[in-house]
PDB file of N, CA and C in Angstrom:
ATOM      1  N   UNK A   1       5.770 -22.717 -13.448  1.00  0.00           N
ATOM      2  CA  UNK A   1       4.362 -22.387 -13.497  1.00  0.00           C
ATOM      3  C   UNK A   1       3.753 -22.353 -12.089  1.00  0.00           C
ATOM      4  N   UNK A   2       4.052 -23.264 -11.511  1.00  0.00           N
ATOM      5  CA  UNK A   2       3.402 -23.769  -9.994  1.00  0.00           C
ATOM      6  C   UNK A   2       4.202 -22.344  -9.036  1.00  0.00           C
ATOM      7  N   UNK A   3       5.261 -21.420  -9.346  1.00  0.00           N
ATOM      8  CA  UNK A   3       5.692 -19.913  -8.998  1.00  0.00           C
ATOM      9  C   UNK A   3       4.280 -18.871  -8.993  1.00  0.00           C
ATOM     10  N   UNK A   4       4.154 -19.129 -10.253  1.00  0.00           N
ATOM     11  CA  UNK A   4       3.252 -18.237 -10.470  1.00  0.00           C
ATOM     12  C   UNK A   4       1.700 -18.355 -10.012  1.00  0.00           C
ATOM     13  N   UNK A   5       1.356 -19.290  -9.973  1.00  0.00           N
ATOM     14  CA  UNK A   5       0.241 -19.580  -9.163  1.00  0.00           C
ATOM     15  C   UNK A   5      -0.084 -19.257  -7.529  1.00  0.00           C
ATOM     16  N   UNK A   6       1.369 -19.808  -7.339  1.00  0.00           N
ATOM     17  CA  UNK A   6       1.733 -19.795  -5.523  1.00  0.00           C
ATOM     18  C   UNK A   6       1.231 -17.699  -5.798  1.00  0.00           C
ATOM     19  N   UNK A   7       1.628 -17.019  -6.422  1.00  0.00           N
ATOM     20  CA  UNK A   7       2.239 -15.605  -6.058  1.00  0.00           C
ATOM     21  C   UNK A   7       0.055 -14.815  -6.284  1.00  0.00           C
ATOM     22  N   UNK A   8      -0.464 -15.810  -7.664  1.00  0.00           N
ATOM     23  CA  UNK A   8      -1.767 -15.092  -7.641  1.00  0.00           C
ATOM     24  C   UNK A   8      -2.733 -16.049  -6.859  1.00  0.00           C
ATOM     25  N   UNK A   9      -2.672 -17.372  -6.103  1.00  0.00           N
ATOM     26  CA  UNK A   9      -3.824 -17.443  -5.021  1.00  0.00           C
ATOM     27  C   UNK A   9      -3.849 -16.938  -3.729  1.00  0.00           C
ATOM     28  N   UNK A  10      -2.475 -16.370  -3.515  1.00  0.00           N
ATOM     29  CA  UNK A  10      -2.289 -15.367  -2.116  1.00  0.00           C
ATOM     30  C   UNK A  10      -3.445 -14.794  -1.624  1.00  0.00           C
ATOM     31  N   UNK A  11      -3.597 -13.634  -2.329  1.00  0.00           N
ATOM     32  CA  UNK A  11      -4.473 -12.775  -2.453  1.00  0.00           C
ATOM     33  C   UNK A  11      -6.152 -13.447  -2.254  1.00  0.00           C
ATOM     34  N   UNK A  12      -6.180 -14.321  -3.027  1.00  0.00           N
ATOM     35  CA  UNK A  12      -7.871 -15.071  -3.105  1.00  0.00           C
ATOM     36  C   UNK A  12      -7.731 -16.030  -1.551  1.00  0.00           C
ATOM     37  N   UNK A  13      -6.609 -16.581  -1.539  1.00  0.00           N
ATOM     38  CA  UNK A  13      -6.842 -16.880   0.080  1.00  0.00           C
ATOM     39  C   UNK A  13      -6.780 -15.931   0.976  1.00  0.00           C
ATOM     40  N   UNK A  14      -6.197 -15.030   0.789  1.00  0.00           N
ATOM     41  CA  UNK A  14      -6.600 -13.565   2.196  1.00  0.00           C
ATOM     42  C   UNK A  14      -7.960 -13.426   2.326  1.00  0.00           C
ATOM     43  N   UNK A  15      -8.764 -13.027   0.783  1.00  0.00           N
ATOM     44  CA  UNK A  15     -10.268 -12.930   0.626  1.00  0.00           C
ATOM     45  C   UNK A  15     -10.856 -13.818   1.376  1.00  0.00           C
ATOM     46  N   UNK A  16     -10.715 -15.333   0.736  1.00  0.00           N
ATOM     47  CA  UNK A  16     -11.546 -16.376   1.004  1.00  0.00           C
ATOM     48  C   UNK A  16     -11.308 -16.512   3.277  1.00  0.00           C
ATOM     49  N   UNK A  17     -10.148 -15.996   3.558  1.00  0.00           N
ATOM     50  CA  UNK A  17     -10.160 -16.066   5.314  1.00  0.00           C
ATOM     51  C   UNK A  17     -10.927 -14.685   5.807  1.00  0.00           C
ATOM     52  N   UNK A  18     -11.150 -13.904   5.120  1.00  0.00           N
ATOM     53  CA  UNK A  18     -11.767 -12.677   5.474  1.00  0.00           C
ATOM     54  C   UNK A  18     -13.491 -12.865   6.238  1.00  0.00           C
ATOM     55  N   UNK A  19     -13.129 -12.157   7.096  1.00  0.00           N
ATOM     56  CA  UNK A  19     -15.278 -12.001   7.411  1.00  0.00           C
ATOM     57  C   UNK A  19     -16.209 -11.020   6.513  1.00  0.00           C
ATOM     58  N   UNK A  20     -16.954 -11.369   5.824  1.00  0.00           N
ATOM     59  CA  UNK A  20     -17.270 -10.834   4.844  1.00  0.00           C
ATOM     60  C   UNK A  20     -18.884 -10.356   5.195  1.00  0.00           C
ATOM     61  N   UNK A  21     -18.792  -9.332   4.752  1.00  0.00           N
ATOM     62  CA  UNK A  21     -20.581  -8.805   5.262  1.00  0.00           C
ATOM     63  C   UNK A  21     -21.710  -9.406   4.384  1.00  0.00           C
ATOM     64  N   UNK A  22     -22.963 -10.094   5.093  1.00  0.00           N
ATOM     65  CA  UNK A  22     -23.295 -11.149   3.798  1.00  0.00           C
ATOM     66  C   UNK A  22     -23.005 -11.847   2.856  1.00  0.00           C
ATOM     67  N   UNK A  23     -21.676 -12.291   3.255  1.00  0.00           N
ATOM     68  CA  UNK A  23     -20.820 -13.277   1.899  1.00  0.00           C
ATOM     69  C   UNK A  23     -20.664 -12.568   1.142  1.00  0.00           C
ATOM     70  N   UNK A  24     -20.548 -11.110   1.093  1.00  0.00           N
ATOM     71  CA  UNK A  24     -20.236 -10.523  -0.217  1.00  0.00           C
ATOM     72  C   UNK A  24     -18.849  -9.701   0.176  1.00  0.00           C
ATOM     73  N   UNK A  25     -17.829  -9.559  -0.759  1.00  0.00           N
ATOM     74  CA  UNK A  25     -16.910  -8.600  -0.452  1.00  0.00           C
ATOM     75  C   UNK A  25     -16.612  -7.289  -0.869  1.00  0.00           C
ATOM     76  N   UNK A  26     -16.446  -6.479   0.129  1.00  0.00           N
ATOM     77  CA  UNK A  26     -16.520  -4.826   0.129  1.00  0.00           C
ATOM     78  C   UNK A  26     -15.361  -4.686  -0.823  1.00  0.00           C
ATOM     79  N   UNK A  27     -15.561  -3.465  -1.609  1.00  0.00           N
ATOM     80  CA  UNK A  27     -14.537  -2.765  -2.330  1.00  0.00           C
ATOM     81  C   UNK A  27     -13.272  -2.787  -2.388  1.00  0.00           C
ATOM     82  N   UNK A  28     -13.014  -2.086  -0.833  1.00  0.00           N
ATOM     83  CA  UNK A  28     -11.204  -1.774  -1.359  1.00  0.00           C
ATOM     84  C   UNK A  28     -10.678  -2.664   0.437  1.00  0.00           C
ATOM     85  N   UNK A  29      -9.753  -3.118   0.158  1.00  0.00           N
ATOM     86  CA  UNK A  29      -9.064  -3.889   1.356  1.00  0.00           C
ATOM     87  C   UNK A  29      -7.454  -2.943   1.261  1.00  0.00           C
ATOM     88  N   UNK A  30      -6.884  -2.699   2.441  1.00  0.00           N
ATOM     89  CA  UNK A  30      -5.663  -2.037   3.141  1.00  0.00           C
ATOM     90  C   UNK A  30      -4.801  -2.673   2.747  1.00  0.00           C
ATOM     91  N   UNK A  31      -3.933  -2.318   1.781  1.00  0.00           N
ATOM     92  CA  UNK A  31      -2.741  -3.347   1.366  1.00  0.00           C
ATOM     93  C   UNK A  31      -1.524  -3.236   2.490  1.00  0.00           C
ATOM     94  N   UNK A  32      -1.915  -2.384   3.585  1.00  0.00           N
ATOM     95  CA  UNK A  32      -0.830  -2.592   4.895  1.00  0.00           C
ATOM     96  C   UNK A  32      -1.047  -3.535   5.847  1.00  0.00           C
ATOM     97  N   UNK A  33      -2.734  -3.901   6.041  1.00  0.00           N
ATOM     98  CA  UNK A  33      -3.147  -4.746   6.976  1.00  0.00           C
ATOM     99  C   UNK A  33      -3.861  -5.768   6.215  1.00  0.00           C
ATOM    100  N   UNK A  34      -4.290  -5.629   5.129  1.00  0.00           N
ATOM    101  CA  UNK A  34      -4.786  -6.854   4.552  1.00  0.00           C
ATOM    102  C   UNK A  34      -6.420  -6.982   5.438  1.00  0.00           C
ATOM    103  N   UNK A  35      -6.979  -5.945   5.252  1.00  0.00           N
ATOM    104  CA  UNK A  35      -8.322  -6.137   6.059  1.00  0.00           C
ATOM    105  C   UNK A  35      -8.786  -4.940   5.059  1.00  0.00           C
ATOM    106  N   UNK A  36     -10.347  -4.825   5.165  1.00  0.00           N
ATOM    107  CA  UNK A  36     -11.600  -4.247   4.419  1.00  0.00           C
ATOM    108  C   UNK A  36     -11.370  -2.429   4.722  1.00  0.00           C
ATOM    109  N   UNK A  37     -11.109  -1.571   3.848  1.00  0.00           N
ATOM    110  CA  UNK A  37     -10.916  -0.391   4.163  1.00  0.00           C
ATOM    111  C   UNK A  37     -12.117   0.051   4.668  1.00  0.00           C
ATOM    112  N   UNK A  38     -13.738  -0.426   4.463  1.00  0.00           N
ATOM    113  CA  UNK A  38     -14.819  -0.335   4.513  1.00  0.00           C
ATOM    114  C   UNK A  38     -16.110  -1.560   4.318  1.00  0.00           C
ATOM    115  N   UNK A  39     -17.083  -1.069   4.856  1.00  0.00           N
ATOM    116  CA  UNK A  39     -17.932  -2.800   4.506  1.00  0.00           C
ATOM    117  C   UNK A  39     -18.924  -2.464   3.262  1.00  0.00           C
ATOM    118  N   UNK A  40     -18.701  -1.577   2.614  1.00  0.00           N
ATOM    119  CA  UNK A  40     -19.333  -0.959   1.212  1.00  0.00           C
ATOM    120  C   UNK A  40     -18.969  -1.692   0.440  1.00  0.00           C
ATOM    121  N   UNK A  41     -20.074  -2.701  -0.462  1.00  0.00           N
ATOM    122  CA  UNK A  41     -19.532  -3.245  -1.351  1.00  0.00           C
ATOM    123  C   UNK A  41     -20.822  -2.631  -2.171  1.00  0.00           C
ATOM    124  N   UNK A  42     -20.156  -3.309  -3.920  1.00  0.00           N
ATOM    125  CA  UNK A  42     -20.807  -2.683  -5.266  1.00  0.00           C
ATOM    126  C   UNK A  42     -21.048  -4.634  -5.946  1.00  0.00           C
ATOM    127  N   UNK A  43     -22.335  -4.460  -6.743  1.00  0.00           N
ATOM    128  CA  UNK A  43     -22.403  -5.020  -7.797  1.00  0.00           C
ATOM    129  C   UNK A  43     -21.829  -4.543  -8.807  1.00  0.00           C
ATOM    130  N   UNK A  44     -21.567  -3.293  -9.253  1.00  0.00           N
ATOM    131  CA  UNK A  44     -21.340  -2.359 -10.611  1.00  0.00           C
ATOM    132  C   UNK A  44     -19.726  -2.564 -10.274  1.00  0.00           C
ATOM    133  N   UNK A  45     -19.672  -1.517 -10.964  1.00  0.00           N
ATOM    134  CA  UNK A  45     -18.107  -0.946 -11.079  1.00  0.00           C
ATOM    135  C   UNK A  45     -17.587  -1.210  -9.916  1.00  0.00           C
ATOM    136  N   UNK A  46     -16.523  -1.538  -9.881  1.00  0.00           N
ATOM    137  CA  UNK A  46     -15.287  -1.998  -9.296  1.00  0.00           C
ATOM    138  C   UNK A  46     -15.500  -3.379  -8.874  1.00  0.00           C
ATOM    139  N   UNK A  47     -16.681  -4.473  -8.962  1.00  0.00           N
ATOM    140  CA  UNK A  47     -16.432  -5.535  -8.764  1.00  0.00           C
ATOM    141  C   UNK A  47     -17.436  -5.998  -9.136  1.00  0.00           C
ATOM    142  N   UNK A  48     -17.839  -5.857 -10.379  1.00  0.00           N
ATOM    143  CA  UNK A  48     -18.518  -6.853 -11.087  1.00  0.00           C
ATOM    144  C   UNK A  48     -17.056  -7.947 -11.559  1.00  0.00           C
ATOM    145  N   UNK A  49     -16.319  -7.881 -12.042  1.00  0.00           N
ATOM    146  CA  UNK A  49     -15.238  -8.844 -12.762  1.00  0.00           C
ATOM    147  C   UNK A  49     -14.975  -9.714 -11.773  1.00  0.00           C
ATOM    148  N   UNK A  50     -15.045  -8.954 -10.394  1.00  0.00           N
ATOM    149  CA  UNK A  50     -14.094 -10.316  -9.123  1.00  0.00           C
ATOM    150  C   UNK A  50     -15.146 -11.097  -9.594  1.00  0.00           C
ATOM    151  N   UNK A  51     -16.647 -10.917  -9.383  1.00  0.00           N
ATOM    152  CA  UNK A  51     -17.668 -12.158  -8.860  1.00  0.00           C
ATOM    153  C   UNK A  51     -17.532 -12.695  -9.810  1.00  0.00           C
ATOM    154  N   UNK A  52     -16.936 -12.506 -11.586  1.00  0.00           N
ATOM    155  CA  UNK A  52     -17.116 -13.711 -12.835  1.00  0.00           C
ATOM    156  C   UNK A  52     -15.922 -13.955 -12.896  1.00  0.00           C
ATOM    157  N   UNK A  53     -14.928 -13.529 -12.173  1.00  0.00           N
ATOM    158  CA  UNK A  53     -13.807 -14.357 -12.165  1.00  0.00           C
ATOM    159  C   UNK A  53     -13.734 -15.521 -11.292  1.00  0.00           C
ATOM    160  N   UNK A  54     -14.145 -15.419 -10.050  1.00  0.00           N
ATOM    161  CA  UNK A  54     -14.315 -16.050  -8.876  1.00  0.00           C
ATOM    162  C   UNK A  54     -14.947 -17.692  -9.716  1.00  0.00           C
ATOM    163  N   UNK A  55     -15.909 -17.493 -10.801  1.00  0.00           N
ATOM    164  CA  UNK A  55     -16.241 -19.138 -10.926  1.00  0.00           C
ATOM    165  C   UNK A  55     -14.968 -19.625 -12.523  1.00  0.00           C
ATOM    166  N   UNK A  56     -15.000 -18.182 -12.973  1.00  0.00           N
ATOM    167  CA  UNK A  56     -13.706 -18.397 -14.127  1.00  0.00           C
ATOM    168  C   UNK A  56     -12.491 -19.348 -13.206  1.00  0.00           C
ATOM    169  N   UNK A  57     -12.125 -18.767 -12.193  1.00  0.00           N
ATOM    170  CA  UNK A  57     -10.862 -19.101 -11.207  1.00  0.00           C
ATOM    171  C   UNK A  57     -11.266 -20.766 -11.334  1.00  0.00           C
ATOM    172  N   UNK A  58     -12.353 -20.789 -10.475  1.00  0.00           N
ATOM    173  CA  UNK A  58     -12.599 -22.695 -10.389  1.00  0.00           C
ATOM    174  C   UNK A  58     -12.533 -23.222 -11.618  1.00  0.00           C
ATOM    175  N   UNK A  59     -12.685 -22.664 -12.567  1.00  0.00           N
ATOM    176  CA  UNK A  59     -12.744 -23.938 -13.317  1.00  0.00           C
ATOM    177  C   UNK A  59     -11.612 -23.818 -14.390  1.00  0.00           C
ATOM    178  N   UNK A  60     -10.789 -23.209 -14.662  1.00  0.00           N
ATOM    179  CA  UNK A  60      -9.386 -22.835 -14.884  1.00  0.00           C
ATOM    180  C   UNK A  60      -8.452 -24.036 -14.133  1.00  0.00           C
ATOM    181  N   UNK A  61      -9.035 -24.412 -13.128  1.00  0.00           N
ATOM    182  CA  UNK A  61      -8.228 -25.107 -12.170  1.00  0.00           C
ATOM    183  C   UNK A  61      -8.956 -26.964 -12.314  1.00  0.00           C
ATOM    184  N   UNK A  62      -9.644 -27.055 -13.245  1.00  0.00           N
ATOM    185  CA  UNK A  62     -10.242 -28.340 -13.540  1.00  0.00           C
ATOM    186  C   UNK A  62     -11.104 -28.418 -12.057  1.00  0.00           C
ATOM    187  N   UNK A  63     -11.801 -27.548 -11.530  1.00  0.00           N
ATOM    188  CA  UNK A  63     -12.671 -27.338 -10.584  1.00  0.00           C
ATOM    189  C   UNK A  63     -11.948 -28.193  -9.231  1.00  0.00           C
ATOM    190  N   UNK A  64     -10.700 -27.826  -9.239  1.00  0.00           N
ATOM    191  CA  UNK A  64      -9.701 -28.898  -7.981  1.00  0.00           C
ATOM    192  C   UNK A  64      -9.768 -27.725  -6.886  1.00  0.00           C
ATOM    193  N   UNK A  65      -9.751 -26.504  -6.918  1.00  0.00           N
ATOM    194  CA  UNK A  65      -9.731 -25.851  -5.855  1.00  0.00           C
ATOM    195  C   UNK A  65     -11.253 -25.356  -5.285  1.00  0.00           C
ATOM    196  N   UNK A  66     -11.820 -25.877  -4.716  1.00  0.00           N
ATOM    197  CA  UNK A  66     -13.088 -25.928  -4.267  1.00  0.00           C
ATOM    198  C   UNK A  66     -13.536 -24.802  -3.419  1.00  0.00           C
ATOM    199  N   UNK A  67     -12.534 -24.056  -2.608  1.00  0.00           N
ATOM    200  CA  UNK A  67     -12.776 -22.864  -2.113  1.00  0.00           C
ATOM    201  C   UNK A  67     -13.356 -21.680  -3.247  1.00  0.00           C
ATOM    202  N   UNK A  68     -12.861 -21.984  -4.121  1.00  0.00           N
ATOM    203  CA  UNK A  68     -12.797 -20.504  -5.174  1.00  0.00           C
ATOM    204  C   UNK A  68     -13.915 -20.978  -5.441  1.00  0.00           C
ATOM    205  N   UNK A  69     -14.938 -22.163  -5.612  1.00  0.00           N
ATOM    206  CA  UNK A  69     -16.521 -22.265  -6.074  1.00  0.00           C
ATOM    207  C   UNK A  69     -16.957 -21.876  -4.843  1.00  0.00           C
ATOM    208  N   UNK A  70     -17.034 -22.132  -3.362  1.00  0.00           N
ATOM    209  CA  UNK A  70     -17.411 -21.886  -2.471  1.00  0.00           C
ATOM    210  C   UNK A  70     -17.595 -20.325  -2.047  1.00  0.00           C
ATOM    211  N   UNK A  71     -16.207 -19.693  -2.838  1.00  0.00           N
ATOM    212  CA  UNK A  71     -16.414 -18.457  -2.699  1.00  0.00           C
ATOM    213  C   UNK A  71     -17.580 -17.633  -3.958  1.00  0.00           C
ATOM    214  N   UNK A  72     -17.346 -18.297  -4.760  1.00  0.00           N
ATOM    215  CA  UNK A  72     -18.530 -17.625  -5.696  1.00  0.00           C
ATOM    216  C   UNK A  72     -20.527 -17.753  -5.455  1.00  0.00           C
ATOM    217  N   UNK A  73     -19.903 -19.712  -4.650  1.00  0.00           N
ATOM    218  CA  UNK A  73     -21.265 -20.167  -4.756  1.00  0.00           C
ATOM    219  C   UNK A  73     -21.728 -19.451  -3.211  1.00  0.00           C
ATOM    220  N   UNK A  74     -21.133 -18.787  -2.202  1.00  0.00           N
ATOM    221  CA  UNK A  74     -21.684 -18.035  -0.655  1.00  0.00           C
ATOM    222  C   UNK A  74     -21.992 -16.857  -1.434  1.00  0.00           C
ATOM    223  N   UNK A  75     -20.973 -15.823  -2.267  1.00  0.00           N
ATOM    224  CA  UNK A  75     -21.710 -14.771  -2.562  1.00  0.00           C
ATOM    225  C   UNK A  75     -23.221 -14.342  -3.408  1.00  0.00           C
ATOM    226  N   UNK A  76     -22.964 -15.492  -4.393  1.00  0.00           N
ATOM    227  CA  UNK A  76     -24.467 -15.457  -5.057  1.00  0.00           C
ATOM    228  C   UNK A  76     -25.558 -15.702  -4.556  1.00  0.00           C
ATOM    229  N   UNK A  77     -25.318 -16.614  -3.405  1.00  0.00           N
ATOM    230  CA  UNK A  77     -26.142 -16.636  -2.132  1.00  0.00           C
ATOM    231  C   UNK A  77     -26.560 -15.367  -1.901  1.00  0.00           C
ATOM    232  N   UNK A  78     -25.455 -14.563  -0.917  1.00  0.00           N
ATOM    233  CA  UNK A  78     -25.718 -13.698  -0.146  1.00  0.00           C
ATOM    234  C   UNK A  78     -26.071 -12.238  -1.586  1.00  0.00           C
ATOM    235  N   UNK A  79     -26.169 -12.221  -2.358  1.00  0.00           N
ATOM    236  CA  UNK A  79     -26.206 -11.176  -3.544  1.00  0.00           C
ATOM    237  C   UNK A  79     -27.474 -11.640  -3.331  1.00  0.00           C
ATOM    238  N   UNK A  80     -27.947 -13.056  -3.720  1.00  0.00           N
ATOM    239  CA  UNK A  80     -30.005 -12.521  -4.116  1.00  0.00           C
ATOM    240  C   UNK A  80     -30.757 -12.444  -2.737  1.00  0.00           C
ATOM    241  N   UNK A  81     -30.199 -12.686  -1.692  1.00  0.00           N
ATOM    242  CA  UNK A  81     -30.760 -12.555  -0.612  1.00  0.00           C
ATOM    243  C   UNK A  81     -30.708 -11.024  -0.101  1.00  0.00           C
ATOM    244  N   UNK A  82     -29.862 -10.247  -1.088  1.00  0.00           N
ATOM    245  CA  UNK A  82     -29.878  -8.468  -0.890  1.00  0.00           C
ATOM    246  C   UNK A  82     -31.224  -8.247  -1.773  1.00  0.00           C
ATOM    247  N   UNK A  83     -30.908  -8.958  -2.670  1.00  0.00           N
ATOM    248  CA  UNK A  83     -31.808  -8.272  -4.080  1.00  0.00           C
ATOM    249  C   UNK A  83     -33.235  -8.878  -4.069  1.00  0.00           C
ATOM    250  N   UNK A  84     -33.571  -9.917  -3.294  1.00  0.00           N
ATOM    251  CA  UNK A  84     -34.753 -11.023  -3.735  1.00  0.00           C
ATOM    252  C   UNK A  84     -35.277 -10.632  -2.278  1.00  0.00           C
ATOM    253  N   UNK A  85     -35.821  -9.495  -2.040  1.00  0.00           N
ATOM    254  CA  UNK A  85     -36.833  -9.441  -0.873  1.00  0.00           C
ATOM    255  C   UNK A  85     -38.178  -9.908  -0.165  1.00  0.00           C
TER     256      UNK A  85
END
């Protein structure tokens, strides 16, 4: 089990080391370089699911991995500070 885990937090730790434009993360990332193809990010389609997975992730994990709340709890930050003018 502890295989399979190692193989899907890869990925959420690349995210979580990334510089992110307002704590939020852009669309599509370079699966050659592992960096942001663009700094365009969406609420809608194509990443509404990351941001409700992102607190699904923490607590799946008996809330032990604290980055994955950190990563949900900076973007919701930086999301109403787009939207809440």
């Amino acid at each position: 089990l502890r295989k399979y885990w190692d193989v899907a937090e890869r990925p959420m730790l690349l995210l979580h080391s990334l510089p992110k434009p307002h704590d939020l993360y852009p669309t599509f990332i370079n699966p050659q370089t592992g960096r942001w193809s663009s700094e365009k990010f969406t609420f809608g389609a194509l990443a509404d699911s990351f941001y409700e997975y992102l607190i699904k992730q923490w607590l799946i994990t008996n809330k032990k991995e604290t980055y994955l709340r950190e990563m949900f709890d900076d973007a919701m930050i930086g999301m109403a500070k787009l939207l809440v003018q």
